[in-house]
N, C-alpha and C. Protein backbone atom coordinates (compact mmCIF):
# COMPACT_ATOMS: atom_id res chain seq x y z
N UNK A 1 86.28 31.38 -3.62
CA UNK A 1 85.16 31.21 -4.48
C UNK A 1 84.22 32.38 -4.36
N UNK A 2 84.01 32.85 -5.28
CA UNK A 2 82.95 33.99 -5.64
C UNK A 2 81.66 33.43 -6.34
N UNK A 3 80.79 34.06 -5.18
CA UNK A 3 79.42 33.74 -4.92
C UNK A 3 78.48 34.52 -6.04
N UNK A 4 78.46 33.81 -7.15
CA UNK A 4 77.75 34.68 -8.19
C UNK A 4 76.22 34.60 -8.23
N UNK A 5 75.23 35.19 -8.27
CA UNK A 5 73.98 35.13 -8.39
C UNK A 5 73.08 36.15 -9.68
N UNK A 6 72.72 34.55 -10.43
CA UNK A 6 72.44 34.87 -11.96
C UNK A 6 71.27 36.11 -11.49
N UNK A 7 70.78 36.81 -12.74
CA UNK A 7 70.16 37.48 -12.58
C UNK A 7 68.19 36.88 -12.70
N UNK A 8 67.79 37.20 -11.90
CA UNK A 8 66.36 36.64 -11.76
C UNK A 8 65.44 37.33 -13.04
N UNK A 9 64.86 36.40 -14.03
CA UNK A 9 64.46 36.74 -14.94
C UNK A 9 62.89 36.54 -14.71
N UNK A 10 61.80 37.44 -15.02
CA UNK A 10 60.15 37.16 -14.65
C UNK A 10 59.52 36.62 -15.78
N UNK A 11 59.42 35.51 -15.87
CA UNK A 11 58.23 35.02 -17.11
C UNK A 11 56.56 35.29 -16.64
N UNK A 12 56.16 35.21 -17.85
CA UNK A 12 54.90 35.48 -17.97
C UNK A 12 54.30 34.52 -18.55
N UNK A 13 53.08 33.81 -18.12
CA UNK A 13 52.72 32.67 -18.40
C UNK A 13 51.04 33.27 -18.93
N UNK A 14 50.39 33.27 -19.60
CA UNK A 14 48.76 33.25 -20.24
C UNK A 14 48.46 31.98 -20.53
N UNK A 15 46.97 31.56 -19.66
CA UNK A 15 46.33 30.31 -19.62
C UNK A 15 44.85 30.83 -19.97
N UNK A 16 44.16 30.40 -21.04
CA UNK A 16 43.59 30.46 -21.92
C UNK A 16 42.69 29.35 -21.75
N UNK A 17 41.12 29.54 -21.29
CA UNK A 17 40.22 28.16 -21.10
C UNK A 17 38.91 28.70 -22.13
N UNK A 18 38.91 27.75 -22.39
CA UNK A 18 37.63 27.95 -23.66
C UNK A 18 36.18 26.93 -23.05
N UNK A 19 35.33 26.91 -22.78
CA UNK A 19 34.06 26.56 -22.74
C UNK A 19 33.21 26.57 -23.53
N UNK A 20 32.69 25.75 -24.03
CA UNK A 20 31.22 25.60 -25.07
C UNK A 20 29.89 25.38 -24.18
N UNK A 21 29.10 26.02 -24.07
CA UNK A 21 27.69 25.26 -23.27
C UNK A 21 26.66 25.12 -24.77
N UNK A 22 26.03 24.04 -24.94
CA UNK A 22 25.99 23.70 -26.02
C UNK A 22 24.44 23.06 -25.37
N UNK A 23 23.47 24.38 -24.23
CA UNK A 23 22.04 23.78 -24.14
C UNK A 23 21.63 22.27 -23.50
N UNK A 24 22.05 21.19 -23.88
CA UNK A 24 21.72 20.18 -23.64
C UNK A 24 20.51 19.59 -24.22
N UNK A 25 19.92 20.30 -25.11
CA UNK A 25 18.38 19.75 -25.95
C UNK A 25 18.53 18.91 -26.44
N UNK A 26 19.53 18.69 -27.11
CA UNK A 26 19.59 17.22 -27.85
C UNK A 26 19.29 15.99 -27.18
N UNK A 27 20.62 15.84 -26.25
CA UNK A 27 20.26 15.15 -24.89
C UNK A 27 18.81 14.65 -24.07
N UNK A 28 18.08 15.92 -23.85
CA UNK A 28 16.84 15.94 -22.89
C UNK A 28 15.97 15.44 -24.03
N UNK A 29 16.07 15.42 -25.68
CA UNK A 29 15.05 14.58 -26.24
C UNK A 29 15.54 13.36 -26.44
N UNK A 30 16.56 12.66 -26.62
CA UNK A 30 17.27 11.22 -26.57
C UNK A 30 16.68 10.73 -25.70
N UNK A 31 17.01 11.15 -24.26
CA UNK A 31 16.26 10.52 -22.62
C UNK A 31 14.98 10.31 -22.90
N UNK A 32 14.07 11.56 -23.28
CA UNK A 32 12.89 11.70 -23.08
C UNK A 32 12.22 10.34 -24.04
N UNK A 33 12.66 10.78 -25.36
CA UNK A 33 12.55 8.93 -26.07
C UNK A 33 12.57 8.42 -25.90
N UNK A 34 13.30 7.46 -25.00
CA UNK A 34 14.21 6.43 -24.34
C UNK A 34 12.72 6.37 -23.21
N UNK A 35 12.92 6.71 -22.30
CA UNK A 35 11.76 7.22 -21.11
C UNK A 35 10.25 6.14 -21.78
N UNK A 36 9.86 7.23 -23.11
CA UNK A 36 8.83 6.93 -23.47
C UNK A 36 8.70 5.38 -23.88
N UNK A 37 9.93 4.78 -24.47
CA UNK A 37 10.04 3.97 -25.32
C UNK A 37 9.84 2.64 -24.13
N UNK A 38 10.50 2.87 -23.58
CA UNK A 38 10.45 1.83 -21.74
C UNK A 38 9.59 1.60 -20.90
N UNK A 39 8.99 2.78 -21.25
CA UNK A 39 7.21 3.22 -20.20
C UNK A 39 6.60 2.17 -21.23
N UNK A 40 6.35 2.30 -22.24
CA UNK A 40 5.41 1.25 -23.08
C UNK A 40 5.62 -0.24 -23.26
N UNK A 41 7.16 0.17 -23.49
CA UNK A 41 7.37 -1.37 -23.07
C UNK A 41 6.88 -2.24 -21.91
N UNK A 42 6.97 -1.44 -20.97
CA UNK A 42 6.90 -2.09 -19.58
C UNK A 42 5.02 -2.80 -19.52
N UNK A 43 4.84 -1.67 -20.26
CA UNK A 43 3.24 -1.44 -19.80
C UNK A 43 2.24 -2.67 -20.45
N UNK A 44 3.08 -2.84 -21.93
CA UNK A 44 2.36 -4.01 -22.73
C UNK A 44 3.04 -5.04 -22.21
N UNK A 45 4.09 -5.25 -20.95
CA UNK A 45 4.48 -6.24 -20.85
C UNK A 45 3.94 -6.85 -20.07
N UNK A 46 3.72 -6.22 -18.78
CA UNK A 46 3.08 -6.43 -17.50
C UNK A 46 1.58 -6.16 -17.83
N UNK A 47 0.98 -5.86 -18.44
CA UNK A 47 -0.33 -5.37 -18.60
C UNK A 47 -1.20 -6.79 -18.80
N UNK A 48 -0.13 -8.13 -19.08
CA UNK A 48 -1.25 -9.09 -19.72
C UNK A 48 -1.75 -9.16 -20.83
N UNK A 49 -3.31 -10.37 -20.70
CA UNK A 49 -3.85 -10.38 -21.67
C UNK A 49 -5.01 -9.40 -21.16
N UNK A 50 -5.18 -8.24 -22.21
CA UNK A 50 -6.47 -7.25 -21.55
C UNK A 50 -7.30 -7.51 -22.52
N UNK A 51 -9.13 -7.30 -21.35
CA UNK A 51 -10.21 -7.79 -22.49
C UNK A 51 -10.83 -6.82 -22.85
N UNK A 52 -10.62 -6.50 -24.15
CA UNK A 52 -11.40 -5.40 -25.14
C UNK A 52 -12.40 -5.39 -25.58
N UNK A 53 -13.38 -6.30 -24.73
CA UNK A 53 -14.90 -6.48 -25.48
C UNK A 53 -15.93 -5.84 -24.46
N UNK A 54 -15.02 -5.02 -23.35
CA UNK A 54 -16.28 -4.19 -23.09
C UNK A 54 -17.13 -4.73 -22.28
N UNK A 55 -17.58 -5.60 -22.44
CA UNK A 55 -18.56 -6.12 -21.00
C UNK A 55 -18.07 -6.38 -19.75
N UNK A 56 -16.71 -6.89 -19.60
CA UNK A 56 -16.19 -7.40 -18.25
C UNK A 56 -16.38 -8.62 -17.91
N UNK A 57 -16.84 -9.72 -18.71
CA UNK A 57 -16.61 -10.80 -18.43
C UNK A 57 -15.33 -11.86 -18.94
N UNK A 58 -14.93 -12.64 -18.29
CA UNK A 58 -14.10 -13.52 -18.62
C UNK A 58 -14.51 -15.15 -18.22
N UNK A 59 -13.91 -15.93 -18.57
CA UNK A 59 -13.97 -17.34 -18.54
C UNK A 59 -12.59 -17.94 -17.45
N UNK A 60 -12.66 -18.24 -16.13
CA UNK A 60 -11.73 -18.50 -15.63
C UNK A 60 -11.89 -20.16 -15.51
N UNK A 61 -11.38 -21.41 -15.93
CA UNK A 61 -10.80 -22.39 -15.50
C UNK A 61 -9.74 -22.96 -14.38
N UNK A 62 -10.28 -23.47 -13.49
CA UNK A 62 -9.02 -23.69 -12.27
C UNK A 62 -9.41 -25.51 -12.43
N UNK A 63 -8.40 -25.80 -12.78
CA UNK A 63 -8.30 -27.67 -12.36
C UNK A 63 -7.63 -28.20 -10.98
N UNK A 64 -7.73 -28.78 -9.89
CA UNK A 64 -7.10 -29.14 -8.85
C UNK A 64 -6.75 -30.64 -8.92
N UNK A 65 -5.79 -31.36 -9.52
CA UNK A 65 -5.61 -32.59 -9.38
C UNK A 65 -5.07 -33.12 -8.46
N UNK A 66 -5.53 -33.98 -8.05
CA UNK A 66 -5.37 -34.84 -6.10
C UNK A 66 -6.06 -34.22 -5.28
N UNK A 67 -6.97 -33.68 -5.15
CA UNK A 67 -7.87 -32.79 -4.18
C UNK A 67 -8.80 -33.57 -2.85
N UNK A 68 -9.00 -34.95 -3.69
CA UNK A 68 -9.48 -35.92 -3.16
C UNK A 68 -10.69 -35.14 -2.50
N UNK A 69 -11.59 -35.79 -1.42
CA UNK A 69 -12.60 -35.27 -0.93
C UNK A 69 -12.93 -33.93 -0.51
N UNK A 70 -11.93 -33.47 -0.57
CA UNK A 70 -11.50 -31.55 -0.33
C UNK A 70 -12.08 -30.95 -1.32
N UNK A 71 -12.25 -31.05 -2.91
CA UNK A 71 -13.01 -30.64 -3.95
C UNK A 71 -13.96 -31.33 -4.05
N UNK A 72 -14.74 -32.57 -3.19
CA UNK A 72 -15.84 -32.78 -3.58
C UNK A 72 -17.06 -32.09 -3.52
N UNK A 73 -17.78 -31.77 -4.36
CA UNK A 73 -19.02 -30.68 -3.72
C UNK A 73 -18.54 -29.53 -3.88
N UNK A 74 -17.07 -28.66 -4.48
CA UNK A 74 -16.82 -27.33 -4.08
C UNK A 74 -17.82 -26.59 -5.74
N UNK A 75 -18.07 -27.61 -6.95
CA UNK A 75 -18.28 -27.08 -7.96
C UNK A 75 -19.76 -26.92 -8.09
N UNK A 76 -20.79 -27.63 -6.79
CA UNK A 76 -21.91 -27.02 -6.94
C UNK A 76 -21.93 -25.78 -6.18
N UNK A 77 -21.08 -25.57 -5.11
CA UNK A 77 -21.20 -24.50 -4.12
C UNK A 77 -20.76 -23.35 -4.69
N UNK A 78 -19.80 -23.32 -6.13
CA UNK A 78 -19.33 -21.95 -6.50
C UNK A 78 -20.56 -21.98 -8.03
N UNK A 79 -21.35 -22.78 -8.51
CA UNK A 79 -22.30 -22.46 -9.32
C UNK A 79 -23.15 -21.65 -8.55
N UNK A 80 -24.07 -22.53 -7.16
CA UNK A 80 -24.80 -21.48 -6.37
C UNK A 80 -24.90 -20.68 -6.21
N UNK A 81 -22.75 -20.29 -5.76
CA UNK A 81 -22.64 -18.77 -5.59
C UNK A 81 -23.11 -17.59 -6.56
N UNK A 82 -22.60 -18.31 -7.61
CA UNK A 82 -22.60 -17.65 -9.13
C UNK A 82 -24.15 -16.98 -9.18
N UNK A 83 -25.47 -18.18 -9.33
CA UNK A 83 -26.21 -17.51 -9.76
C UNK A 83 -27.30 -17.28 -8.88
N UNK A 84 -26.89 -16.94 -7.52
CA UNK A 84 -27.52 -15.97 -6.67
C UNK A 84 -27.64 -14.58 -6.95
């Protein structure tokens, strides 16, 4: 048997990469919208009822039912307080 050895042929291979950078602005104003749009949300959500009349007063009501002798007397002691 005769030991034949084909002849070694060299290919050439070209790999070719293409890249776009394409800024990202579009993007950074979508977020930034988004951002804004969530911040406000949040803000009128959690914010309550706010009082826009400028003086700073409000009307608070607290009822304690079953308090028994524990609230007796507490509603002249927080008028007193009041208009000291």
């Amino acid at each position: 048997m005769e030991n034949r050895q084909e002849p070694v042929t060299e290919r050439e291979r070209t790999t070719t990469t293409t890249t776009t950078n394409s800024g990202g602005a579009g993007m950074g104003i979508i977020v930034g919208i988004l951002v804004v749009v969530v911040a406000g949300l949040a803000y009128f959500m959690f914010a309550g009822n706010i009082d826009t009349s400028g003086n700073g007063e409000s009307d608070v009501n607290i009822t304690i039912d079953g308090a028994g002798s524990a609230a007796e007397g507490a509603a002249d002691a927080v008028e007193g307080a009041v208009s000291e």
